[in-house]
Protein backbone atom coordinates (compact mmCIF):
# COMPACT_ATOMS: atom_id res chain seq x y z
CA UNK A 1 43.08 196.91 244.32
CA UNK A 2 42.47 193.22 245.45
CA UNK A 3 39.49 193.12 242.54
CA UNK A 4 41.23 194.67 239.93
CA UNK A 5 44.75 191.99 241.08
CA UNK A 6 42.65 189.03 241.24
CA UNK A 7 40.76 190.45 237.24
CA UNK A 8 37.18 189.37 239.47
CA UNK A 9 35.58 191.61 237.52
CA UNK A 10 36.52 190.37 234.32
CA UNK A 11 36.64 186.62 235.55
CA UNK A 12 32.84 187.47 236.76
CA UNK A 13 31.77 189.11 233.16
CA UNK A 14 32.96 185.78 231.51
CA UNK A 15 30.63 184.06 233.49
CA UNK A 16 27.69 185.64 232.92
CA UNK A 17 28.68 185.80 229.47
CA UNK A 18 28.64 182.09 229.87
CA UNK A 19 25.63 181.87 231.72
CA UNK A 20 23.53 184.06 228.76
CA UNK A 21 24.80 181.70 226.03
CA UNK A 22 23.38 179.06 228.15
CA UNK A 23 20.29 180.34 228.49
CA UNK A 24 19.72 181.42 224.78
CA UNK A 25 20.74 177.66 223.20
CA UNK A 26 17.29 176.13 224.79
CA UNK A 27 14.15 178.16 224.06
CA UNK A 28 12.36 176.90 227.53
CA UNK A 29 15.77 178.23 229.48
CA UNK A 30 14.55 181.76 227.09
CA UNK A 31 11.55 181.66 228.66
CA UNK A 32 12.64 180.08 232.25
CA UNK A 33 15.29 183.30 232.53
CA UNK A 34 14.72 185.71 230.11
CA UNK A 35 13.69 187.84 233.07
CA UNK A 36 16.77 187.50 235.47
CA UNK A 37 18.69 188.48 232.20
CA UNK A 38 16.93 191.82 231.93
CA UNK A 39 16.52 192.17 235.83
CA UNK A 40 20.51 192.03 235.98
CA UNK A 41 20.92 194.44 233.36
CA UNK A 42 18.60 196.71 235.16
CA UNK A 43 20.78 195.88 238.55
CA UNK A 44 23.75 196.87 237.17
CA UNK A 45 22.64 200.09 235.61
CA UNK A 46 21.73 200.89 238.69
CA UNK A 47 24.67 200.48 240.82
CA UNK A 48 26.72 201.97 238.20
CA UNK A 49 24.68 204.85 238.73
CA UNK A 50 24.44 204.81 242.69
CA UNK A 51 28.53 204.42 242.68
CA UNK A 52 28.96 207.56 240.27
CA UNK A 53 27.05 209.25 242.79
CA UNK A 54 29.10 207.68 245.56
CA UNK A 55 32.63 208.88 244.17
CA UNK A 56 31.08 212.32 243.36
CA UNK A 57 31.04 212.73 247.03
């Protein structure tokens, strides 16, 4: 409830949103982050995953 009231989720989305276009304007920031881009992705899938599992519980 206090995520979804306080739109975290959506505030924290924005940001990362951000954070990519930052990254993707300067090819050495590519290079520099490219990774943490991909390892997030890879985070996230996973959690989503884990808490699907949770909440099937």
């Amino acid at each position: 409830q206090g995520i979804d009231k306080h739109n975290i989720i959506t505030k924290k989305q924005a940001e990362e949103e951000a954070f990519k276009k930052w990254i993707k304007k300067d090819s050495l920031r590519n290079l520099k982050y490219r990774r943490v881009l991909s390892q997030l992705e890879q985070s996230y899938s996973i959690a989503s995953q884990t808490g699907d599992l949770l909440f099937a519980l």
